[in-house]
Protein backbone atom coordinates (compact mmCIF):
# COMPACT_ATOMS: atom_id res chain seq x y z
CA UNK A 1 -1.46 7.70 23.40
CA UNK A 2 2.40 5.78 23.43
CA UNK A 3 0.54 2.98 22.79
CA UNK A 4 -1.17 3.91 19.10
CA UNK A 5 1.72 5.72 18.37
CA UNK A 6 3.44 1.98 18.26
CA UNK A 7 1.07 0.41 17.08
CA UNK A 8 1.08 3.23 14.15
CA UNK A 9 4.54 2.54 13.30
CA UNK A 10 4.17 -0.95 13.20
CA UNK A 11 0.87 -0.44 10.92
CA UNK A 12 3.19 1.64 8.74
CA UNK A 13 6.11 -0.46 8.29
CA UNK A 14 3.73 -3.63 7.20
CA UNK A 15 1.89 -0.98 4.74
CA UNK A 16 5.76 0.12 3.35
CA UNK A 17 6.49 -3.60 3.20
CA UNK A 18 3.04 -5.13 1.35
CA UNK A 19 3.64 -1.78 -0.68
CA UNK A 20 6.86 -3.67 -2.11
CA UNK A 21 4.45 -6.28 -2.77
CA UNK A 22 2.23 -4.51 -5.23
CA UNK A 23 2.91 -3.46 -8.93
CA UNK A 24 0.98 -1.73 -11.42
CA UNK A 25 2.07 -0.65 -14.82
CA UNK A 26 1.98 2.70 -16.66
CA UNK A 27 1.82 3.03 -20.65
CA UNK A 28 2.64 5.75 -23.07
CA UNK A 29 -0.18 7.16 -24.53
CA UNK A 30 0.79 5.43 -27.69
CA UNK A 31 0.79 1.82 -25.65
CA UNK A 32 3.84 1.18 -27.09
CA UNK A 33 5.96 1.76 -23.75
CA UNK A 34 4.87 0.36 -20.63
CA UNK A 35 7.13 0.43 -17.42
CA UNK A 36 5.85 -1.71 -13.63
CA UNK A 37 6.35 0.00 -10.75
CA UNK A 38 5.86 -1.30 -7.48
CA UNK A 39 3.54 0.62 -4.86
CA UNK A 40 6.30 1.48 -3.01
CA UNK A 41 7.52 3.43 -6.31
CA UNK A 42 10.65 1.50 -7.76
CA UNK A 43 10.33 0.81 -11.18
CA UNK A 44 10.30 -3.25 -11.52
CA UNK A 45 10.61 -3.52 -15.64
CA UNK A 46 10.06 -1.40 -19.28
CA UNK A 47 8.73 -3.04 -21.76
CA UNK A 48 8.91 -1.50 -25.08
CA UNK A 49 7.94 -2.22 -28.85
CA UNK A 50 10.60 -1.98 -30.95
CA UNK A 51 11.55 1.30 -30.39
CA UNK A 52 15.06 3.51 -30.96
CA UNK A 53 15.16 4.53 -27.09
CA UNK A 54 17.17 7.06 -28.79
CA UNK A 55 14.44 9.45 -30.20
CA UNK A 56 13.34 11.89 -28.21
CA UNK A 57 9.67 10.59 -29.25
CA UNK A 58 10.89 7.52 -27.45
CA UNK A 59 12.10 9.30 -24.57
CA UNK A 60 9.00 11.44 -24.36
CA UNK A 61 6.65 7.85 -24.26
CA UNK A 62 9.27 6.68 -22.15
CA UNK A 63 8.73 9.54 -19.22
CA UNK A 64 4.48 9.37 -19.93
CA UNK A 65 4.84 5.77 -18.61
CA UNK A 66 6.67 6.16 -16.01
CA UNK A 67 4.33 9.01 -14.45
CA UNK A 68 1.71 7.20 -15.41
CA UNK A 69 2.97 3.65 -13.47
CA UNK A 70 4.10 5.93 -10.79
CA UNK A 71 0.55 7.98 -10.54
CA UNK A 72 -0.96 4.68 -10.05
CA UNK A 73 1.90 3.71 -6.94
CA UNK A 74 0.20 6.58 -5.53
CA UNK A 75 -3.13 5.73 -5.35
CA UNK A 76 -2.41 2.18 -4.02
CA UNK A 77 0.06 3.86 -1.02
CA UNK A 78 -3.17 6.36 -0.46
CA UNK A 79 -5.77 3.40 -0.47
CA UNK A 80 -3.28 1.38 2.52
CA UNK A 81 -2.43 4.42 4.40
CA UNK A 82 -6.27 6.09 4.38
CA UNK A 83 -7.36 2.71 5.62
CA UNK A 84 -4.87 2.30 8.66
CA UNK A 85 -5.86 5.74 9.65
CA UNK A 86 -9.10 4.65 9.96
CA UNK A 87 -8.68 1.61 11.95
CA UNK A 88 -6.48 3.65 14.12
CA UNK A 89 -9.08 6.54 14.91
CA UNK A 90 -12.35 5.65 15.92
CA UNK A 91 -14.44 8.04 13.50
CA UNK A 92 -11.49 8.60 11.23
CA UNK A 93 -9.50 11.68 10.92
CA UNK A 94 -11.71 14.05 9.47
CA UNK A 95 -9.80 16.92 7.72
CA UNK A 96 -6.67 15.36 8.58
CA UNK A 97 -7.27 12.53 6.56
CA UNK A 98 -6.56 14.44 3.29
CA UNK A 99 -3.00 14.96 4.54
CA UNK A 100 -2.40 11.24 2.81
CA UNK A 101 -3.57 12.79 -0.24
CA UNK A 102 -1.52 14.44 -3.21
């Protein structure tokens, strides 16, 4: 029991650090903003159009991007963790494996 209790750790802090590894972007529904977050959710750049970051239109874009990068951080830390349950557990987790999920 010790034993995959290590080994889960150690499964977890290589997920946490290939995580760091990964980015995927997020746009405003406009395309016009688009910010890269990495999949262990720190924002890496914004890239934006020509656009007066002072308007609250701007903001507003601004924030939809970020969700939407972040949203997709999500999904790639769900993916890594889902599969190292699996290959801990023979059979899985069953209905513990949707505690990974938002």
């Amino acid at each position: 029991m010790f034993g995959k209790l290590a080994e889960a750790k150690q499964k977890a802090a290589e997920i946490k650090a290939r995580l760091e590894q990964v980015s995927v972007m997020g746009q405003s529904n406009d395309g016009r903003i688009k910010v890269v977050v990495s999949g262990g959710r720190r924002v890496i750049d914004i890239q934006s159009a020509d656009i007066d970051m002072n308007s609250l239109e701007a903001k507003s874009n601004l924030i939809q991007a970020m969700n939407s990068a972040l949203e997709q951080a999500d999904k790639v830390a769900e993916s890594e963790m889902s599969a190292i349950a699996q290959d801990l557990l023979p059979g899985g987790l069953g209905a513990l494996g949707n505690m990974f999920k938002k």
